[in-house]
PDB file of N, CA and C in Angstrom:
ATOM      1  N   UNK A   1     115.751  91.909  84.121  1.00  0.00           N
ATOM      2  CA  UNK A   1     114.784  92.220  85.168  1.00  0.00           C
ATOM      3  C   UNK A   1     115.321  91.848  86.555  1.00  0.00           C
ATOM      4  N   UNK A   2     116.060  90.663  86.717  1.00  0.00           N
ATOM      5  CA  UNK A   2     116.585  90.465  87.681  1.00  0.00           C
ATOM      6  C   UNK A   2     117.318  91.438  88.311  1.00  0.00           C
ATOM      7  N   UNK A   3     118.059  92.041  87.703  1.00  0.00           N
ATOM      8  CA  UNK A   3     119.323  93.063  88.069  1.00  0.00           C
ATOM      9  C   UNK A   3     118.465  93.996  88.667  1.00  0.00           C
ATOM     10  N   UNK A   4     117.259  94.510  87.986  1.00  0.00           N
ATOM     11  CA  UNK A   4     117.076  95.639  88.358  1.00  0.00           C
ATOM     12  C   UNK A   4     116.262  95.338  89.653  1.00  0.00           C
ATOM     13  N   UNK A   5     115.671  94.136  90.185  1.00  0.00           N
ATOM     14  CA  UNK A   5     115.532  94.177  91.111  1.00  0.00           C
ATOM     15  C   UNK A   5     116.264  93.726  92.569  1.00  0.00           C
ATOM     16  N   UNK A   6     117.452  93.557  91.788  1.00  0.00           N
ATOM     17  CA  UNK A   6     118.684  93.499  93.216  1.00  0.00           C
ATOM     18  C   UNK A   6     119.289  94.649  93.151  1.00  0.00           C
ATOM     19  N   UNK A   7     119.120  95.632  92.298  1.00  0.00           N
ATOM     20  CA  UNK A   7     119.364  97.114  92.705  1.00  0.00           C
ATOM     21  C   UNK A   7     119.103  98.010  93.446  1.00  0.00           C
ATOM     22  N   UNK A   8     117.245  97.772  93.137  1.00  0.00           N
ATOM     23  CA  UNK A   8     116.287  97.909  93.746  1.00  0.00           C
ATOM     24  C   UNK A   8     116.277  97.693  95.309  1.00  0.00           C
ATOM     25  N   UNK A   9     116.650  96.194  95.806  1.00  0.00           N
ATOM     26  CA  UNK A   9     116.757  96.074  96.939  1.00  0.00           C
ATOM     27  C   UNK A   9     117.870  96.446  97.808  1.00  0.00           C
ATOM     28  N   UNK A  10     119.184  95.961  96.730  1.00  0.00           N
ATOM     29  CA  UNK A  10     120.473  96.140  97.784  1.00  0.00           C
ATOM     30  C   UNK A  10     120.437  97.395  98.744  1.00  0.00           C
ATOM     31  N   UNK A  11     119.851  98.266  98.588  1.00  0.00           N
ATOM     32  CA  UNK A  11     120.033  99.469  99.531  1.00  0.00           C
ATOM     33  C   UNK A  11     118.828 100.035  99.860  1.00  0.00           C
ATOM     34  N   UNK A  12     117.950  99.317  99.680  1.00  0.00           N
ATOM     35  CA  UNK A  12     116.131  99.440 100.309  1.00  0.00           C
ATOM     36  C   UNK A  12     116.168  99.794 101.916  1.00  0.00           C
ATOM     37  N   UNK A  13     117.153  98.995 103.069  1.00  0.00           N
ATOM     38  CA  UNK A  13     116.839  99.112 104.119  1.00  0.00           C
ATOM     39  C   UNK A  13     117.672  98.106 104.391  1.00  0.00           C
ATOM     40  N   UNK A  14     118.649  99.374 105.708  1.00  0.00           N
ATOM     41  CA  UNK A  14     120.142  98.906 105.836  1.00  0.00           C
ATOM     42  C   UNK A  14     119.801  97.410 107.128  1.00  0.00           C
ATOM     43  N   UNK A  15     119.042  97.411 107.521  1.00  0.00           N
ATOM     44  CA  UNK A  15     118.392  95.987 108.425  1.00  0.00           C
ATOM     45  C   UNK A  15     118.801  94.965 107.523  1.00  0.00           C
ATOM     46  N   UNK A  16     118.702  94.764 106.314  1.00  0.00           N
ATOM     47  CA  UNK A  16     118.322  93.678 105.435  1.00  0.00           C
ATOM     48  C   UNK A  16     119.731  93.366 104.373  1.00  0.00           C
ATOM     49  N   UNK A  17     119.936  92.155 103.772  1.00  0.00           N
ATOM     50  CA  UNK A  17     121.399  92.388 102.983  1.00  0.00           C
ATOM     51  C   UNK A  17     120.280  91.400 101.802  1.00  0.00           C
ATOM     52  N   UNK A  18     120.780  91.536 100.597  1.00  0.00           N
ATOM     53  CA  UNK A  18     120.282  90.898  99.753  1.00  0.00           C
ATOM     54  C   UNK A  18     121.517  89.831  98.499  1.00  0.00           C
ATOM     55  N   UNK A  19     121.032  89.186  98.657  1.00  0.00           N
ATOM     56  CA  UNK A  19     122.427  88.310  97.846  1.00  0.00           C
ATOM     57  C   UNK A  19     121.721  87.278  96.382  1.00  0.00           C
ATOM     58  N   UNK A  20     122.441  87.511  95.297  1.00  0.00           N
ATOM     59  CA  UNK A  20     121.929  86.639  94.419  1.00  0.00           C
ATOM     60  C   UNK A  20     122.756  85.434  94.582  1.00  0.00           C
ATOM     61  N   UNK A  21     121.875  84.361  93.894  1.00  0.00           N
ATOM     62  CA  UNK A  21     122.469  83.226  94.217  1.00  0.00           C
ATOM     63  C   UNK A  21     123.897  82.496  94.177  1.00  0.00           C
ATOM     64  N   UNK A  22     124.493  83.396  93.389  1.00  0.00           N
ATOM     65  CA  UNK A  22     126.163  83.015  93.324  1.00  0.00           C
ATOM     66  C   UNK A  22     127.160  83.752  94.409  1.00  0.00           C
ATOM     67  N   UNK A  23     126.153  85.126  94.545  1.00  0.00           N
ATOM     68  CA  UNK A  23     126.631  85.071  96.053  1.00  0.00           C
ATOM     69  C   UNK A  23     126.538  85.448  97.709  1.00  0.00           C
ATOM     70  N   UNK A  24     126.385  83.765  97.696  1.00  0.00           N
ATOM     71  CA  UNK A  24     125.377  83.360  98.828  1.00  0.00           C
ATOM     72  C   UNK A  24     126.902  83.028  99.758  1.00  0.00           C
ATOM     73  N   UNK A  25     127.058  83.178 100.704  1.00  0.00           N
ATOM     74  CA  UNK A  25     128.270  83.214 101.967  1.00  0.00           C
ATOM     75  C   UNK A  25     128.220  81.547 101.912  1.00  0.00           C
ATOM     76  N   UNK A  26     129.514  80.789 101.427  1.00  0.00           N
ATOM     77  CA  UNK A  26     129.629  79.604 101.427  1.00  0.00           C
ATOM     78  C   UNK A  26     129.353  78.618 102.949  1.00  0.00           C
ATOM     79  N   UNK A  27     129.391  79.483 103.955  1.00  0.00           N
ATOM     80  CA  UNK A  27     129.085  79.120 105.159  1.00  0.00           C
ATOM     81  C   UNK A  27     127.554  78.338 105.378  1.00  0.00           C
ATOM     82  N   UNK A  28     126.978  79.354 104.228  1.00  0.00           N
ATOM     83  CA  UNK A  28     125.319  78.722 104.464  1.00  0.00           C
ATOM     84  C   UNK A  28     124.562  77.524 104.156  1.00  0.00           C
ATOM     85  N   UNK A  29     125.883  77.098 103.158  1.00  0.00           N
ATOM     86  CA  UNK A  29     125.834  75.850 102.335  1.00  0.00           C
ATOM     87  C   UNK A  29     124.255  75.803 101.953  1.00  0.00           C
ATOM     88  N   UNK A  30     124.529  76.736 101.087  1.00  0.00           N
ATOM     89  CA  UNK A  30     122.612  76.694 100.751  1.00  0.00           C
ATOM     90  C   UNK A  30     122.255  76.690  98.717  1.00  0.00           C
ATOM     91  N   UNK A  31     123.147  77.482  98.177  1.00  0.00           N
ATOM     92  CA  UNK A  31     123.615  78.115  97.252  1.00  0.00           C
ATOM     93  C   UNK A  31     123.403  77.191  95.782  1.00  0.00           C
ATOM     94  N   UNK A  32     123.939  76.304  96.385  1.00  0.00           N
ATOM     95  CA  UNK A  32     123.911  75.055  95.313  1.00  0.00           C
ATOM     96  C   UNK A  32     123.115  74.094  94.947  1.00  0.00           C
ATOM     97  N   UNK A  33     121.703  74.470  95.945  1.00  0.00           N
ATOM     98  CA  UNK A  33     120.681  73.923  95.919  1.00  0.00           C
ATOM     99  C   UNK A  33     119.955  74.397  94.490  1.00  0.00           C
ATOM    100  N   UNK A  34     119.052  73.525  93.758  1.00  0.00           N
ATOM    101  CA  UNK A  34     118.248  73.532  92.681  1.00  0.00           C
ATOM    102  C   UNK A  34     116.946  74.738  92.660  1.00  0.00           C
ATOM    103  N   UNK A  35     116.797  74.374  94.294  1.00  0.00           N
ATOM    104  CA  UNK A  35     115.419  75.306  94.921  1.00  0.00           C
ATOM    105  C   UNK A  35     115.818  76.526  95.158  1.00  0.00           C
ATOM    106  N   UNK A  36     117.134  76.393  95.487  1.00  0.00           N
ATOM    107  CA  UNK A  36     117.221  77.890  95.729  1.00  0.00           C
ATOM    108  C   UNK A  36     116.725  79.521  94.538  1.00  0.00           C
ATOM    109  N   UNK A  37     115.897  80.204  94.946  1.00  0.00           N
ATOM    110  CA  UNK A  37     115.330  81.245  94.128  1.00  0.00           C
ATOM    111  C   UNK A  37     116.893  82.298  93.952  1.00  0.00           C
ATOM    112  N   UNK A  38     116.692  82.819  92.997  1.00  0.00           N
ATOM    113  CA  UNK A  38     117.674  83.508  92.103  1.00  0.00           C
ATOM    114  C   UNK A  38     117.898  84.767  93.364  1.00  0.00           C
ATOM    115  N   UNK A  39     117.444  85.372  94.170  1.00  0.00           N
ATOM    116  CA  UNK A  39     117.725  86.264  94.925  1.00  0.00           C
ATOM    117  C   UNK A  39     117.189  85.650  96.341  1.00  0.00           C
ATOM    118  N   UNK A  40     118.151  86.341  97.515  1.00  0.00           N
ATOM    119  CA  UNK A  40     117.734  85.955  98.896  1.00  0.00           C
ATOM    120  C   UNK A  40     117.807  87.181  99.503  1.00  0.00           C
ATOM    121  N   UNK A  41     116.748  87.126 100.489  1.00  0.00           N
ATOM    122  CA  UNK A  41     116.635  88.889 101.671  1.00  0.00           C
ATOM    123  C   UNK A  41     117.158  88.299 102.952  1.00  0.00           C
ATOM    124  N   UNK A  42     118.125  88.373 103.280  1.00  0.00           N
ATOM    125  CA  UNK A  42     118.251  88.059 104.693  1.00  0.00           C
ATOM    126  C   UNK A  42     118.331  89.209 105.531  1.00  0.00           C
ATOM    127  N   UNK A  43     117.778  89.081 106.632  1.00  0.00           N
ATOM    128  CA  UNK A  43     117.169  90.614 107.321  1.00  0.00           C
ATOM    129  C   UNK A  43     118.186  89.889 108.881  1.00  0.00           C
ATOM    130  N   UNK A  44     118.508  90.969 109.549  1.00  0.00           N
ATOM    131  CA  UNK A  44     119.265  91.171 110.585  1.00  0.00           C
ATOM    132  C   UNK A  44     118.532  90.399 111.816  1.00  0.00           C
ATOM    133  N   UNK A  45     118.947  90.017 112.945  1.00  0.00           N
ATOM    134  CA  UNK A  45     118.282  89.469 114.250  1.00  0.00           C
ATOM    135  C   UNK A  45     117.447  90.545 114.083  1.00  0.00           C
ATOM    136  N   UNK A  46     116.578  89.949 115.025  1.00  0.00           N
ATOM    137  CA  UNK A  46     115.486  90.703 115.347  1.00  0.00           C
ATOM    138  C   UNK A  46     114.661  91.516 114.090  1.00  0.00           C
ATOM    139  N   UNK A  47     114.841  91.078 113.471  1.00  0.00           N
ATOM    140  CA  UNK A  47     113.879  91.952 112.158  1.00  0.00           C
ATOM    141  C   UNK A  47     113.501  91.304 111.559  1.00  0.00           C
ATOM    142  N   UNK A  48     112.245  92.011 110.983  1.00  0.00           N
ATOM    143  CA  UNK A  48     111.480  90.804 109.924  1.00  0.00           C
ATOM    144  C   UNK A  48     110.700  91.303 108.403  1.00  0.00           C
ATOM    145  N   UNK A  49     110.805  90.722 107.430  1.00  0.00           N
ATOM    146  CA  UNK A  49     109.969  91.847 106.479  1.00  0.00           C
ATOM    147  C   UNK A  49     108.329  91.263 106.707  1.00  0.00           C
ATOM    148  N   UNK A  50     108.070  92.166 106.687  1.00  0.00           N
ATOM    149  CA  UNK A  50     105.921  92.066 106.793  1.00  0.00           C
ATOM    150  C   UNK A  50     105.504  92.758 105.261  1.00  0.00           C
ATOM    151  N   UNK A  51     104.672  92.436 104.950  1.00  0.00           N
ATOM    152  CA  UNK A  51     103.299  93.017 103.894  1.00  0.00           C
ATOM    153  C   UNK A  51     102.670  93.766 104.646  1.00  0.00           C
ATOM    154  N   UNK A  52     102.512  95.190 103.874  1.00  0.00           N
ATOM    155  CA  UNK A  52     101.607  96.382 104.980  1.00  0.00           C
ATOM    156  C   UNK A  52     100.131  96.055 104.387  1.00  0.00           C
ATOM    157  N   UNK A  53      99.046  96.660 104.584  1.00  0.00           N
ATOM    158  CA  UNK A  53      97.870  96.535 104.054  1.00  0.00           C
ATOM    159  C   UNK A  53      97.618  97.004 102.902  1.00  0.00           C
ATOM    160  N   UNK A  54      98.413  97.809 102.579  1.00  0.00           N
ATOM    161  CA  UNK A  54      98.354  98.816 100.777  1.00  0.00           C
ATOM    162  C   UNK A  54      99.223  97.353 100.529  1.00  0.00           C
ATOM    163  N   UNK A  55      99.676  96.302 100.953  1.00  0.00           N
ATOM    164  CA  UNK A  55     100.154  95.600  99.751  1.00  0.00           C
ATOM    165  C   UNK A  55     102.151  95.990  99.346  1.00  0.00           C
ATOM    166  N   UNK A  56     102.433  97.002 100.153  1.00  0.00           N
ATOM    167  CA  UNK A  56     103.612  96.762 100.176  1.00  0.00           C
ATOM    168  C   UNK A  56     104.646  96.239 100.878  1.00  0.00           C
ATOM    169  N   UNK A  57     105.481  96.091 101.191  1.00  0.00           N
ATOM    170  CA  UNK A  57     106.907  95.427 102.168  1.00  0.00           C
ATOM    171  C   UNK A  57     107.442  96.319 102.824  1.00  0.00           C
ATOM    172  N   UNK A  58     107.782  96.067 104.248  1.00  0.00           N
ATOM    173  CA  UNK A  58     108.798  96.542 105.044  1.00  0.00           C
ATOM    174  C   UNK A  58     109.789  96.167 105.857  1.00  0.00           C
ATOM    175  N   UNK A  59     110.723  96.356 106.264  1.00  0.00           N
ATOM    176  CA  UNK A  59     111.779  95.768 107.220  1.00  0.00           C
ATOM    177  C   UNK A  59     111.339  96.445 108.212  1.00  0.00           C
ATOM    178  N   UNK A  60     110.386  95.702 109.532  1.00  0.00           N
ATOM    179  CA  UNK A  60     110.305  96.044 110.652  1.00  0.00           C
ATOM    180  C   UNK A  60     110.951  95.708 111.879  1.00  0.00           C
ATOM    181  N   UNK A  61     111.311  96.337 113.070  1.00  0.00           N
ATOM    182  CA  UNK A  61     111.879  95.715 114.248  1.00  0.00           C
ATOM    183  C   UNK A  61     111.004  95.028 115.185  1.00  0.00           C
ATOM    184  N   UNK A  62     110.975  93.419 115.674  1.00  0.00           N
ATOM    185  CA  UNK A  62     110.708  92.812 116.161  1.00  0.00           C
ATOM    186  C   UNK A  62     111.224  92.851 117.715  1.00  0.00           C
ATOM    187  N   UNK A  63     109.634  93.136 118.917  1.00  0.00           N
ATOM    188  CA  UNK A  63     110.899  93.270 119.856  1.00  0.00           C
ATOM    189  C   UNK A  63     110.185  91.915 120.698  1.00  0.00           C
ATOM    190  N   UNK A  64     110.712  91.637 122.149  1.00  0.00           N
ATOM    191  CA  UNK A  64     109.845  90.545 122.637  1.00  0.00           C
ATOM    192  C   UNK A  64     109.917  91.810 124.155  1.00  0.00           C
ATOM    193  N   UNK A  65     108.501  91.536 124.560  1.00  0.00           N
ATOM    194  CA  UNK A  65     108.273  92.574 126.140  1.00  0.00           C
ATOM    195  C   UNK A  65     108.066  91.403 127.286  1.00  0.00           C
ATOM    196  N   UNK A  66     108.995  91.259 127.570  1.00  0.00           N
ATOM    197  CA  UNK A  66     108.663  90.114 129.164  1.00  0.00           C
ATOM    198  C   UNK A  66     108.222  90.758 130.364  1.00  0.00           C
ATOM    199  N   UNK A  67     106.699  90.375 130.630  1.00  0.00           N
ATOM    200  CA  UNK A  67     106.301  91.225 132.402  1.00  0.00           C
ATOM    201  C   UNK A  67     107.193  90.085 133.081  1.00  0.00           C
TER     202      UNK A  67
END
């Protein structure tokens, strides 16, 4: 089940990269943690995933408007 949902995601929405836990960019030093959940979404600057109101997910662009 796992697999099929990092299949699922890896190419959902090119904003976003998805990594299972073995491979997590050693830089993040995160990987080896106990807590860490079996899959991670890391989404690009400025983007964020939201819950729509039907209850599903999206990778939206976050902007900031300064008057």
């Amino acid at each position: 089940k796992l697999e099929e949902v990092y299949n699922l995601l890896k190419n959902a929405n090119p904003n976003m990269v998805v990594y299972k836990k073995e491979e997590i960019p050693d830089h993040y030093h995160y990987r080896h943690n106990v807590r860490i959940m079996p899959l991670i979404i890391e989404v690009k600057e400025g983007w964020t995933v939201m819950q729509n109101r039907n209850g599903s997910f999206m990778c939206a662009y976050e902007y900031l408007h300064i008057n």
